[in-house]
Protein backbone atom coordinates (compact mmCIF):
# COMPACT_ATOMS: atom_id res chain seq x y z
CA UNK A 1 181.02 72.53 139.67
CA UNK A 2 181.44 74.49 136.40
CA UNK A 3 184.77 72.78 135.94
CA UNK A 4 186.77 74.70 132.90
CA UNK A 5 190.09 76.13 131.56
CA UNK A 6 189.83 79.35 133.89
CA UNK A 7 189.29 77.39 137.10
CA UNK A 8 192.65 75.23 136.42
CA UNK A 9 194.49 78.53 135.44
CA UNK A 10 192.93 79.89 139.42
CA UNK A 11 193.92 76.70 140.81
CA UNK A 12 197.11 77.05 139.56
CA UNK A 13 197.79 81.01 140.11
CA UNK A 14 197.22 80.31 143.69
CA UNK A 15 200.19 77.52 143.55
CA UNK A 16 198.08 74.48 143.39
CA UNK A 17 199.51 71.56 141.54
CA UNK A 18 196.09 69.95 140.66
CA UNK A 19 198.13 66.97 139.36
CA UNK A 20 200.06 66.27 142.46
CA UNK A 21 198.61 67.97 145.51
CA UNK A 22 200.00 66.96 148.37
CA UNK A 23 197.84 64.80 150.80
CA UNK A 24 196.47 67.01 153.58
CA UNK A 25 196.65 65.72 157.07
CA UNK A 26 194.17 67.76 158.53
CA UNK A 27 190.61 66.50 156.61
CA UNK A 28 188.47 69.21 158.03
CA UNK A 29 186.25 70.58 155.14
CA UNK A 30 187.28 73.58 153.51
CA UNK A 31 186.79 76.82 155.11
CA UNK A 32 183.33 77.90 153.42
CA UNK A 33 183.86 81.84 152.28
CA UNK A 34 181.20 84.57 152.36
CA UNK A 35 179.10 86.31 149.65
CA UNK A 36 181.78 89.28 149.82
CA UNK A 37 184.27 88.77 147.31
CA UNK A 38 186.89 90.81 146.77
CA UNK A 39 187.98 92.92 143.80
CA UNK A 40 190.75 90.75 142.85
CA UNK A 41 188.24 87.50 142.32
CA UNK A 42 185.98 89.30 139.44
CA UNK A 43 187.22 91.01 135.90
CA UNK A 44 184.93 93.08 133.71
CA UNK A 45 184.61 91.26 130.45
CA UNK A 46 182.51 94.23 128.63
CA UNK A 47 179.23 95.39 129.09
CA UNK A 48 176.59 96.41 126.29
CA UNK A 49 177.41 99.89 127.20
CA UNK A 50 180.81 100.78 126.48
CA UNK A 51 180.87 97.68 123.51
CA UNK A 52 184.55 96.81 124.53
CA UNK A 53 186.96 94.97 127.32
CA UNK A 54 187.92 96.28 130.19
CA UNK A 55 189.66 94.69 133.15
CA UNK A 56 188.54 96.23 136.78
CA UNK A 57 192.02 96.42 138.28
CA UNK A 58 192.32 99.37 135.75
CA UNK A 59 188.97 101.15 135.31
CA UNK A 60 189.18 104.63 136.10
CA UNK A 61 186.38 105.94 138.48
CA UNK A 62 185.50 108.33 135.02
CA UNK A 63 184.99 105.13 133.09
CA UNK A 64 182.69 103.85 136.25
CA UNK A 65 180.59 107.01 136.28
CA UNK A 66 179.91 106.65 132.64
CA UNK A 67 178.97 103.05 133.55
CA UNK A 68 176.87 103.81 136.72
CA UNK A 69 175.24 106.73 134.42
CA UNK A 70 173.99 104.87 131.61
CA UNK A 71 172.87 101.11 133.19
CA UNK A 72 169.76 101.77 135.24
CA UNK A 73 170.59 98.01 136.48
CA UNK A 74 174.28 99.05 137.66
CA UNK A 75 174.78 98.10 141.60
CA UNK A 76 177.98 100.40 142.71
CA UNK A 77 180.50 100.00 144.63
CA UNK A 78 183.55 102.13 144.94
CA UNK A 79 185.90 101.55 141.56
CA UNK A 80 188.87 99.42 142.11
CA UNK A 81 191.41 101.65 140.53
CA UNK A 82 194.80 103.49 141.48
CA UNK A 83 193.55 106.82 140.42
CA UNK A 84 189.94 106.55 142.01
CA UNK A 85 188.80 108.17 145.17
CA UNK A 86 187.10 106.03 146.34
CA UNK A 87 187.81 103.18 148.67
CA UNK A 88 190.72 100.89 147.51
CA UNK A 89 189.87 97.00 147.16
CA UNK A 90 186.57 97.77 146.33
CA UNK A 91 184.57 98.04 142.57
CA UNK A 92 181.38 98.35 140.64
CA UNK A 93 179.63 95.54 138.60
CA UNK A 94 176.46 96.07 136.58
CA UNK A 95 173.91 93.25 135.60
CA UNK A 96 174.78 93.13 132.20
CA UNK A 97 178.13 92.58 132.52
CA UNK A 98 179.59 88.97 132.40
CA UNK A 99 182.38 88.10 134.92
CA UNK A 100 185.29 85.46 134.94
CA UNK A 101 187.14 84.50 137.76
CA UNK A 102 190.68 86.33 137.98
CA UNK A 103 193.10 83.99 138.15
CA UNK A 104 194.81 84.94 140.34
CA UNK A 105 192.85 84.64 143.45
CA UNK A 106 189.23 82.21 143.82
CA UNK A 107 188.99 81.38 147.21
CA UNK A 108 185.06 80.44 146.94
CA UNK A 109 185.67 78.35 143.85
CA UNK A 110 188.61 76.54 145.49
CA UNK A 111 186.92 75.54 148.54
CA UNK A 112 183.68 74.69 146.20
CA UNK A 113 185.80 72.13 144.32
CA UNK A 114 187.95 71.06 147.42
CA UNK A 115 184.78 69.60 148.98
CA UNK A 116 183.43 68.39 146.15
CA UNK A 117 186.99 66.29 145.61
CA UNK A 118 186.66 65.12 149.03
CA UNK A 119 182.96 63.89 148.02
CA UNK A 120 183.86 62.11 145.41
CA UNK A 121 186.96 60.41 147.35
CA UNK A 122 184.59 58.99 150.05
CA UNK A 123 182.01 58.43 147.21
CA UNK A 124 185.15 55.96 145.73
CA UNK A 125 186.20 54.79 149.32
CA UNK A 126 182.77 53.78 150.01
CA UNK A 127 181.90 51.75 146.81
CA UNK A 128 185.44 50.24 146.72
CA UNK A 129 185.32 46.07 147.23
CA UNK A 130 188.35 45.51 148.98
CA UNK A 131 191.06 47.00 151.59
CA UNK A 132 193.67 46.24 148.45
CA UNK A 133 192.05 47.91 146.05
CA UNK A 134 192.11 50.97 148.38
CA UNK A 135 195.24 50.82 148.87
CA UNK A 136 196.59 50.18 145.47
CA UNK A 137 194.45 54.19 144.35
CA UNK A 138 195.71 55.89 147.52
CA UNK A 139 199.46 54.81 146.70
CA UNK A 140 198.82 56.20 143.06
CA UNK A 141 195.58 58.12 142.86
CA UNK A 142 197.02 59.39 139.22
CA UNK A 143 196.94 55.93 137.84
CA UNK A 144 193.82 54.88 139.57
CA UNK A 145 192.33 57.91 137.51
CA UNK A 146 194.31 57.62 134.77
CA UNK A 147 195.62 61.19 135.17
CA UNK A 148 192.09 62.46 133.70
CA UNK A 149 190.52 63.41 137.28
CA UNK A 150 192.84 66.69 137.58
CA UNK A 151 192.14 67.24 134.34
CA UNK A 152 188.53 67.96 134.47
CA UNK A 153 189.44 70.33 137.54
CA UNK A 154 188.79 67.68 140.82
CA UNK A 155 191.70 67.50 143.01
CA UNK A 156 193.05 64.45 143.10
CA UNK A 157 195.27 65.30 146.15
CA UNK A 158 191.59 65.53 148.10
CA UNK A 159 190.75 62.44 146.36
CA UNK A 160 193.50 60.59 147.74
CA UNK A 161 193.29 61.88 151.30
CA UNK A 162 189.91 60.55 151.55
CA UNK A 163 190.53 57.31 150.02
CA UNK A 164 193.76 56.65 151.87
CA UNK A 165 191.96 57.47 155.15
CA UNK A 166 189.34 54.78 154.05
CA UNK A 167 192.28 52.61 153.49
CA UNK A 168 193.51 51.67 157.21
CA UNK A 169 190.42 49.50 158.12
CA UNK A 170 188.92 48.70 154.39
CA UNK A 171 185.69 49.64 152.59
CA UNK A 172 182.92 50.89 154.89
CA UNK A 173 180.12 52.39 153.63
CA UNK A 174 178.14 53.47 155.88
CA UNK A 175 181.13 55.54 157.24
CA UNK A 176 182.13 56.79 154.07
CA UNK A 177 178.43 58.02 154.09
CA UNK A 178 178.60 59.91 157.42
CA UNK A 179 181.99 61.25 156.29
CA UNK A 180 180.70 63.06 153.31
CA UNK A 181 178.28 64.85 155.23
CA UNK A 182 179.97 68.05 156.13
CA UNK A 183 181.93 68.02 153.02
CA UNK A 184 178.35 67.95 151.16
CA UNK A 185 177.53 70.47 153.46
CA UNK A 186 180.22 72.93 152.89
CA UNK A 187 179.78 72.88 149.29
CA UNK A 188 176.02 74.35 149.69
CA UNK A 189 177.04 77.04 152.26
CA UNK A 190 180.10 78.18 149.56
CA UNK A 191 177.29 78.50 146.91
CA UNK A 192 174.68 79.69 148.84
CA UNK A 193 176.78 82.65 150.05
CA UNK A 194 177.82 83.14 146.60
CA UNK A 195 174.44 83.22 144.87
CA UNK A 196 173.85 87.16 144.96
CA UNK A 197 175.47 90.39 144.12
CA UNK A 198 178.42 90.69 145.96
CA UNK A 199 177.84 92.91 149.09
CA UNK A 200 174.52 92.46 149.73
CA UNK A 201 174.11 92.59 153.31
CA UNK A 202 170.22 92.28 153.48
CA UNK A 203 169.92 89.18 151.10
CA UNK A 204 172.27 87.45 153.58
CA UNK A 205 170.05 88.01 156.45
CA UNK A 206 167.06 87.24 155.02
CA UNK A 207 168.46 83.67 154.31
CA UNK A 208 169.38 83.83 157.86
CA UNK A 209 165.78 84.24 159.37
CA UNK A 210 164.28 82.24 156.21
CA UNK A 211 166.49 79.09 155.85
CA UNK A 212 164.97 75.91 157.66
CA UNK A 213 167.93 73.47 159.55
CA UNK A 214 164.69 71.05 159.50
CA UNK A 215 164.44 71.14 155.55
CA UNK A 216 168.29 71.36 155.19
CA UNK A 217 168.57 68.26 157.41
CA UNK A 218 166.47 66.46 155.32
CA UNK A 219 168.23 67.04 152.37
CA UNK A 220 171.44 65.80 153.90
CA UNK A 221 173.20 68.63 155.07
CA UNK A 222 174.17 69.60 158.46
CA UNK A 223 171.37 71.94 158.76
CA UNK A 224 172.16 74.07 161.66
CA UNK A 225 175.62 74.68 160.90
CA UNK A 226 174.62 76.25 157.50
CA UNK A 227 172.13 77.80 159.24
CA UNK A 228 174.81 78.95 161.64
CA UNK A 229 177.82 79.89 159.27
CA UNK A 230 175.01 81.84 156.84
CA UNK A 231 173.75 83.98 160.27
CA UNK A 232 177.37 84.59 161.44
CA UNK A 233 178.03 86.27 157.92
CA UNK A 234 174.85 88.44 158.29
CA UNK A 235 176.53 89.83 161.44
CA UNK A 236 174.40 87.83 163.74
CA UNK A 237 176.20 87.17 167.14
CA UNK A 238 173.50 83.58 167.88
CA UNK A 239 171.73 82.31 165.20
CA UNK A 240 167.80 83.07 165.33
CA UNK A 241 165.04 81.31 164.92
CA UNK A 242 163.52 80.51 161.68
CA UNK A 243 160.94 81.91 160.09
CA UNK A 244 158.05 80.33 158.52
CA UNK A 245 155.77 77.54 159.16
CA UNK A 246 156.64 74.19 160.32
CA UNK A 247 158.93 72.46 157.96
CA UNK A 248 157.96 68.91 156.33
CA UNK A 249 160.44 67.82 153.75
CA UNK A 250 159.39 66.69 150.55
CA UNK A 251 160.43 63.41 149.76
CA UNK A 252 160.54 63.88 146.06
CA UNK A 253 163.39 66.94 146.38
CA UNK A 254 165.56 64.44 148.11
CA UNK A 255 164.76 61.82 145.75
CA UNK A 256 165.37 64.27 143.13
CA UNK A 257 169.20 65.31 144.87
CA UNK A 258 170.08 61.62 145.43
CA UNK A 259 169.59 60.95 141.95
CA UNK A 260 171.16 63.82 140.31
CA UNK A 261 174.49 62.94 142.38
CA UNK A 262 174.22 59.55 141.07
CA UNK A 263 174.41 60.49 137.44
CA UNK A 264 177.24 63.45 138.94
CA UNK A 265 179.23 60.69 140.60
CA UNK A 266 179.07 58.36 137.32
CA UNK A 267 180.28 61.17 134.97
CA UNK A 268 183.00 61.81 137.43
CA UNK A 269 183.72 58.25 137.25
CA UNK A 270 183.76 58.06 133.68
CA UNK A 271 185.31 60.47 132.82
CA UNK A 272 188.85 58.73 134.23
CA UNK A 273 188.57 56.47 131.26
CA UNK A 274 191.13 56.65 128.70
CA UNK A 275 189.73 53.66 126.06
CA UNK A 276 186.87 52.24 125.09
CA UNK A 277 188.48 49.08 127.01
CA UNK A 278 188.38 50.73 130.23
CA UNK A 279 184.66 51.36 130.35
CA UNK A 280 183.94 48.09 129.13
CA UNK A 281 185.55 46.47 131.95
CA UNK A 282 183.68 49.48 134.44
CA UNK A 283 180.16 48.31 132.69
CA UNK A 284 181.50 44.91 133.63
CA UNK A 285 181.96 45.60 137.12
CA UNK A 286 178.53 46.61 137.26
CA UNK A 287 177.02 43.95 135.78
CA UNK A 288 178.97 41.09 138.14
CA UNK A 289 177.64 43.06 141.22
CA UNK A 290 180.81 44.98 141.86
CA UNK A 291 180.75 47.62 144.22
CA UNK A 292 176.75 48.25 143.53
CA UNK A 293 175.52 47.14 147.16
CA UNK A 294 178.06 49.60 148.69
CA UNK A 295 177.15 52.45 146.48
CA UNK A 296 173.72 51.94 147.32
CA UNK A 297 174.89 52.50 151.25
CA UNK A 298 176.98 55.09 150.52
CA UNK A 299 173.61 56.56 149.47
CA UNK A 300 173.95 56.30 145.49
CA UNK A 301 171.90 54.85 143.28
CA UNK A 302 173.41 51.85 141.43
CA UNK A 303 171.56 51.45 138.20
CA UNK A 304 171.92 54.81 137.16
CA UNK A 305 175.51 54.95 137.91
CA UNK A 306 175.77 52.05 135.89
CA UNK A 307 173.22 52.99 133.16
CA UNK A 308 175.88 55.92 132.38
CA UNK A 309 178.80 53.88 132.61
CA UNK A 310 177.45 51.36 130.18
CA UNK A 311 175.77 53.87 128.05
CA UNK A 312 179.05 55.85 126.65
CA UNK A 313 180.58 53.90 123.48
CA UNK A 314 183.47 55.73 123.82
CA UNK A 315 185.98 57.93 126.58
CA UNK A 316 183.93 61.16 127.13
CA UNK A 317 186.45 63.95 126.42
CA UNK A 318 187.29 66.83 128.88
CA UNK A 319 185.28 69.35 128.25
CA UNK A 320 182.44 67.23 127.84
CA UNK A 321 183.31 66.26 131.29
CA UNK A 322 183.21 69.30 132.71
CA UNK A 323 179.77 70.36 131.00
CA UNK A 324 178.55 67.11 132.69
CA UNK A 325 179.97 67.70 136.02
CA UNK A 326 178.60 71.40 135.89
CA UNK A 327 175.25 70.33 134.80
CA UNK A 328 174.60 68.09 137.30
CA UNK A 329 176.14 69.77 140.36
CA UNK A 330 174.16 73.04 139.11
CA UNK A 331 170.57 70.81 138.98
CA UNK A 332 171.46 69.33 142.68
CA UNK A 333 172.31 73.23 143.83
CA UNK A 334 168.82 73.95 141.86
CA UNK A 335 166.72 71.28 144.28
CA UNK A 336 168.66 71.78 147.74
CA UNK A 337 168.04 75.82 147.11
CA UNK A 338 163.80 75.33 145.94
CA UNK A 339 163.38 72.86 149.01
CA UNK A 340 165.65 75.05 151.73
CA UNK A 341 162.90 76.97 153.05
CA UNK A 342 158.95 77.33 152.94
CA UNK A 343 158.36 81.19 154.40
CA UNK A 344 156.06 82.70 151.90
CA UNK A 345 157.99 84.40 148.96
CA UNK A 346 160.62 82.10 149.19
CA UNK A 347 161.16 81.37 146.09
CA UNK A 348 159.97 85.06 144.70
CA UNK A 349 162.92 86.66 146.51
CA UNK A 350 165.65 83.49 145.27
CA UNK A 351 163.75 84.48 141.91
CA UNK A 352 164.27 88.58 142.45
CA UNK A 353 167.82 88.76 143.73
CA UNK A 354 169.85 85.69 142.75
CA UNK A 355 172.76 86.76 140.70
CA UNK A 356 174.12 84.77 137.90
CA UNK A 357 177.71 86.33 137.30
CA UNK A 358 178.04 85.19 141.29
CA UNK A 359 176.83 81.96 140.61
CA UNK A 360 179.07 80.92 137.94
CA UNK A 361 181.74 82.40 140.02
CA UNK A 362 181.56 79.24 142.65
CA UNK A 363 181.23 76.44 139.55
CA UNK A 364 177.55 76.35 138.82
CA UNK A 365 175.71 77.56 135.71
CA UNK A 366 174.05 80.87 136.98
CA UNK A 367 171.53 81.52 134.15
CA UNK A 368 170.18 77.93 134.80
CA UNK A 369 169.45 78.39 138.61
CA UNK A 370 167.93 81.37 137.98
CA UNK A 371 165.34 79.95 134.82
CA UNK A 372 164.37 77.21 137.47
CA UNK A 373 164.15 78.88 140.71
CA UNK A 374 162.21 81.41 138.49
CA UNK A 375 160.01 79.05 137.03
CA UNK A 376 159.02 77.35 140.33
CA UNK A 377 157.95 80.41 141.88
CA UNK A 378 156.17 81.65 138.41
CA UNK A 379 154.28 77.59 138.52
């Protein structure tokens, strides 16, 4: 997740205490939301056309037209504005303008980093070495963390829920590993639905026919049920068949995925260090055995967790942490998106019509999945 100031300041305009969320009862993964986001999520930072700020709850439809008139890359929709004819609730974006989240309302992102928070609780639950330790971070998740884990933008109240469910029987974690499934599995369907210009019917059911449950199920997801939530946003009543020819996963992408949420899972791990002490005694841990068997069940890879914890000299800072955890969720999104379908001119169209202001809307760098996908199909 691109984890930064404006995400805590949309956590927090939608009356989330990141520091002390309240643990939910009901552990369902969060409600995935569609590639349609409303007016209210984006604001117009400037574009190289009219050289200055402007804020799309107040652009006049005469300021869009000029917009519309000069980009040749501008995609319109109806100006959001109290003096416009058109539509209310709706707006225009061009390519060249950057967008921030407004924070006042970021559904997509919130449920992005809600599942990832319940990921990383199971991913703790799971490598944790005894029913004490357990319940020593679910009665004070803040401490366990050292405060830091809210900080980087995770919810620790997520965190908690899924290590105090782990809790009641002890470490297990194999079924830490089978909870984390649909939680993994939400995340993708979030950014999948929010990789493309806002409103773009057609792009949403071509990933419908082109997506491949086979290939998504061997990257770990629940691949019919993206497959099924992606359709039922496309307006499909049943969910079609694929096209494209018969899938065979590639080992190496899921190598490639396991990996990069090892080194994701360490920085998110390190980064609750407050002292050169406390990583010492993580790096410790490591070396005695602690915990490494379990992560390996969970379905982690051990020696590159530890090869990061032991590796920093010092506490890595906030936003370093959150350039980490954005890095390496954005190179996992990069793999599970190449290796989700085969249909010729898969990756052309990704290449073509993924959008990277709608990208870094949901937490992931934008520019960066585009380069790759790009280069892949350009290989």
């Amino acid at each position: 997740m691109k984890i930064n100031s404006l995400i805590l300041a949309g956590i927090a305009g939608l009356g989330i205490a990141v520091a002390a969320v309240a643990v939910p009862k009901d552990m369902k993964p969060l409600a995935s939301v569609s590639q349609t986001i409303s007016a209210n999520d984006y604001a117009k930072l400037g574009s190289n056309n009219a050289g200055k700020n402007a804020d799309l709850s107040t652009t006049s439809s005469s300021q869009c037209e000029s917009v519309r008139g000069t980009e040749p890359e501008c995609y319109e929709q109806p100006c959001f504005a109290p003096d416009s004819d058109c539509a209310p609730g709706s707006f225009c974006i061009c390519d060249d303008v950057l967008m921030k989240i407004n924070k006042r309302q970021a559904p997509s992102l919130i449920a992005a980093i809600g599942n990832a928070s319940y990921v990383f609780g199971w991913e703790l639950a799971g490598a944790a070495t005894s029913q004490a330790q357990l319940r020593s971070a679910c009665a004070n998740i803040v401490a366990f963390g050292h405060g830091k884990w809210a900080a980087v933008g995770l919810i620790s109240g997520y965190i908690t829920a899924a290590i105090c469910a782990a809790s009641v029987a002890g470490p297990n974690p194999e079924e830490a590993a089978k909870q984390i499934i649909p939680y993994y599995t939400n995340i993708f369907i979030t950014q999948i639905l929010n990789s493309f210009l806002p409103g773009q019917g057609d792009t949403t059911t071509w990933l419908c026919q082109h997506l491949q449950a086979d290939l998504l199920d061997g990257m770990g997801f629940q691949g019919q049920h993206v497959r099924d939530v992606v359709c039922a946003a496309a307006g499909f009543s049943a969910t079609p068949a694929s096209e494209g020819p018969a899938p065979v996963v590639d080992p190496s992408d899921r190598g490639s995925t396991v990996s990069d949420a090892s080194l994701l899972y360490a920085y998110e791990l390190a980064s609750s260090a407050t002292s050169t002490a406390q990583l010492t005694s993580m790096c410790q841990d490591f070396g005695k055995g602690f915990g490494t068997t379990d992560l390996a069940r969970v379905g982690l890879v051990a020696p590159e967790v530890a090869s990061v914890i032991c590796g920093l000299s010092a506490p890595i800072s906030v936003a370093d942490a959150q350039a980490f955890i954005t890095g390496w969720s954005t190179r996992i999104y990069i793999t599970q998106l190449k290796a989700a379908g085969n249909a010729d001119g898969w990756l052309m169209y990704l290449c073509a019509d993924l959008y990277t202001a709608a990208m870094d809307a949901v937490g992931l760098d934008g520019g960066l999945v585009k380069a790759a996908i790009c280069g892949y199909n350009n290989a």
